[in-house]
C-alpha atoms as a PDB file:
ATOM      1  CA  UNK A   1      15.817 -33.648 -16.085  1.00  0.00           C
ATOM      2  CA  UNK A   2      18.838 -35.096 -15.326  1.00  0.00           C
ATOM      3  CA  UNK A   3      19.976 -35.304 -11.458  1.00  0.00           C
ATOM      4  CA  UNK A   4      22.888 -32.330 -12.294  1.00  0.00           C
ATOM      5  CA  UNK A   5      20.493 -30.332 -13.524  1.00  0.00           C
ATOM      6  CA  UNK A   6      17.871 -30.377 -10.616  1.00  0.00           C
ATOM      7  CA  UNK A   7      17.318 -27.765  -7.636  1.00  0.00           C
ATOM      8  CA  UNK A   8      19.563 -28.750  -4.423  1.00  0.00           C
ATOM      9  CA  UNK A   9      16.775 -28.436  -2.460  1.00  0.00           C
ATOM     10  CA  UNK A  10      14.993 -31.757  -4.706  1.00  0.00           C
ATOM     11  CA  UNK A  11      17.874 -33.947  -3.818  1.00  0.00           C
ATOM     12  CA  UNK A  12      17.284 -33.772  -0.673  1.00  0.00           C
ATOM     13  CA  UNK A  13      14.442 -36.032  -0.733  1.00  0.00           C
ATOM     14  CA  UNK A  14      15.744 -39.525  -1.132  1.00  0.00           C
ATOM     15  CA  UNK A  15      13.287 -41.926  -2.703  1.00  0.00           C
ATOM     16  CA  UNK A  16      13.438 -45.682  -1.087  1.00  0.00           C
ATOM     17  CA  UNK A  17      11.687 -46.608  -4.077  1.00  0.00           C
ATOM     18  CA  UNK A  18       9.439 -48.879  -2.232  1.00  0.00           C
ATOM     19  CA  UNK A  19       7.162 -48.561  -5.075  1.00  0.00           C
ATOM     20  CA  UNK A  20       4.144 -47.448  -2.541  1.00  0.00           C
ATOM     21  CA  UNK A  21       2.897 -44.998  -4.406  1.00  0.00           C
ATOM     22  CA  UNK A  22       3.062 -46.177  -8.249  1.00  0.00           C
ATOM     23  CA  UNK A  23       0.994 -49.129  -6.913  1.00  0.00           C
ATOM     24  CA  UNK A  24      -1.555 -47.256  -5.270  1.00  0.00           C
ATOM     25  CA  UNK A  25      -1.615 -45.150  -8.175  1.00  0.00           C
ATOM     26  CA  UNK A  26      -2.091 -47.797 -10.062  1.00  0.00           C
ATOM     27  CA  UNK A  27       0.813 -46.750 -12.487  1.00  0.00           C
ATOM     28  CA  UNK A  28       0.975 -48.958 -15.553  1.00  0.00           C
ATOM     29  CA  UNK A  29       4.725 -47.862 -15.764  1.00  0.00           C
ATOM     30  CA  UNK A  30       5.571 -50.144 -12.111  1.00  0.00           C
ATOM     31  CA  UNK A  31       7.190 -52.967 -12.711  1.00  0.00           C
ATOM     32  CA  UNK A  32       6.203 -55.225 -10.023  1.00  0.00           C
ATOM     33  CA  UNK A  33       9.182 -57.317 -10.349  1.00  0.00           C
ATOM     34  CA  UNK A  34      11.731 -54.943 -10.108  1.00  0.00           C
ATOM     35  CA  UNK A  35      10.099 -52.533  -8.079  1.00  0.00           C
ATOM     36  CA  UNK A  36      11.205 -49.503 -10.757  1.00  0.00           C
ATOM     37  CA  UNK A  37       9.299 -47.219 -13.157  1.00  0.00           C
ATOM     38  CA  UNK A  38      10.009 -48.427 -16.678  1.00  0.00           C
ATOM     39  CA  UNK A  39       9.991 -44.926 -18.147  1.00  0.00           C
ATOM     40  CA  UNK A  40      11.921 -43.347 -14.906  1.00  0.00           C
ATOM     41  CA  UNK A  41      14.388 -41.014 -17.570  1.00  0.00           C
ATOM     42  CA  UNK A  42      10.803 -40.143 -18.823  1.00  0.00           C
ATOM     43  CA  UNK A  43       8.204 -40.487 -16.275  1.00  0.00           C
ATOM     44  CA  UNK A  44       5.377 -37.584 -16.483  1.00  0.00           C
ATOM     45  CA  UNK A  45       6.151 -34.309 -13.905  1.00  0.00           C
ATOM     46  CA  UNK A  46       3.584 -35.340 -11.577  1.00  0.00           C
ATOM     47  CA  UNK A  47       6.151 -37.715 -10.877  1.00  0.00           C
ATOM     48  CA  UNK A  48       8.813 -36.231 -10.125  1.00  0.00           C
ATOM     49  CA  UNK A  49       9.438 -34.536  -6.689  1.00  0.00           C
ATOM     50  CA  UNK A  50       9.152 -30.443  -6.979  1.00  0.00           C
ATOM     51  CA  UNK A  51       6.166 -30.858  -9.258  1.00  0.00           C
ATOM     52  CA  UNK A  52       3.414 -28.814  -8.254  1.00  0.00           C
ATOM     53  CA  UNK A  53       5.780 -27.252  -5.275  1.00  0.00           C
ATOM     54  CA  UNK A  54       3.328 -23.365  -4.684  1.00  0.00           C
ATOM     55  CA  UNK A  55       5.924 -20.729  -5.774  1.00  0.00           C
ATOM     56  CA  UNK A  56       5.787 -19.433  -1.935  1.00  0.00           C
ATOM     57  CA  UNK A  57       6.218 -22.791  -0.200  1.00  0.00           C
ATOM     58  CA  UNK A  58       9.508 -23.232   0.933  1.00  0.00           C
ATOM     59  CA  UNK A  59      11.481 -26.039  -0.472  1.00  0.00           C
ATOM     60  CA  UNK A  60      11.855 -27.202   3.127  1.00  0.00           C
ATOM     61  CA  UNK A  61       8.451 -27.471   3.701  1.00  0.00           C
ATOM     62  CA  UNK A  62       7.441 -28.868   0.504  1.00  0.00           C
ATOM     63  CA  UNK A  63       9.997 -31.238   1.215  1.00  0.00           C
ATOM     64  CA  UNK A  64       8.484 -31.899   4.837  1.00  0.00           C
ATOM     65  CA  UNK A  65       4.591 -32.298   3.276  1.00  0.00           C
ATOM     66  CA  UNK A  66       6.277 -34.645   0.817  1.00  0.00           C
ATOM     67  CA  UNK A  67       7.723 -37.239   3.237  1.00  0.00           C
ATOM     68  CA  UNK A  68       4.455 -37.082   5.674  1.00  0.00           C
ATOM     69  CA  UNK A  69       2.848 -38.285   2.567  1.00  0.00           C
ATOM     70  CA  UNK A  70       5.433 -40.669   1.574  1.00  0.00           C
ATOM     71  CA  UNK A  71       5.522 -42.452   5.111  1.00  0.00           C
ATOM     72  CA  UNK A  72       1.464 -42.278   5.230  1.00  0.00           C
ATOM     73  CA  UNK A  73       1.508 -44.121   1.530  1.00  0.00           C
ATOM     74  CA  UNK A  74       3.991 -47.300   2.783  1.00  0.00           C
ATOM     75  CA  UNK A  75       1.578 -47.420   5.320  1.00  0.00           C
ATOM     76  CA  UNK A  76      -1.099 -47.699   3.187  1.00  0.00           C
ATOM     77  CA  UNK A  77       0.516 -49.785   1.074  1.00  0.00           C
ATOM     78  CA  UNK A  78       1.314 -52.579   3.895  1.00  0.00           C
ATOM     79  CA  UNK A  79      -2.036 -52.568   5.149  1.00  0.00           C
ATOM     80  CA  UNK A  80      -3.160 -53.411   1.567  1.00  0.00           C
ATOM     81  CA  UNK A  81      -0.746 -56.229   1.222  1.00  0.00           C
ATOM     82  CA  UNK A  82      -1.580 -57.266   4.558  1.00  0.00           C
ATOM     83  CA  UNK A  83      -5.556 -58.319   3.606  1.00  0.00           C
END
């Protein structure tokens, strides 16, 4: 879906695009090199932020969950390139 087509409330997360979570996802799409998905225009839903958002969560919320999990998955990811 094209950026001008998505919910407000979706923009509001901004992605670093640290790549944290396609690598611990093991994505086969992550290009290490660049640090970007090489299907991004047509990456799979679970990908994309919204996805899976309960009908009676609030965006803001959602939103909220989404960057606690974001910030917990950097983390993760640094302590794995740490060992």
């Amino acid at each position: 879906m094209p950026v001008s087509e998505r919910p407000t409330w979706q923009l509001a997360f901004d992605c670093s695009a640290c790549g944290a979570c396609c690598r611990l996802l093991n994505c086969a799409h992550f290009d290490e090199q660049s640090n970007l998905c090489t299907i991004y225009e047509r990456r799979p839903d679970v990908c994309r932020i919204g996805y899976g958002r309960p009908a009676q969560m609030p965006p803001e919320q959602y939103l909220s969950l989404t960057r606690q999990a974001c910030t917990a998955l950097q983390a993760l990811d640094k302590t794995r390139d740490d060992t």
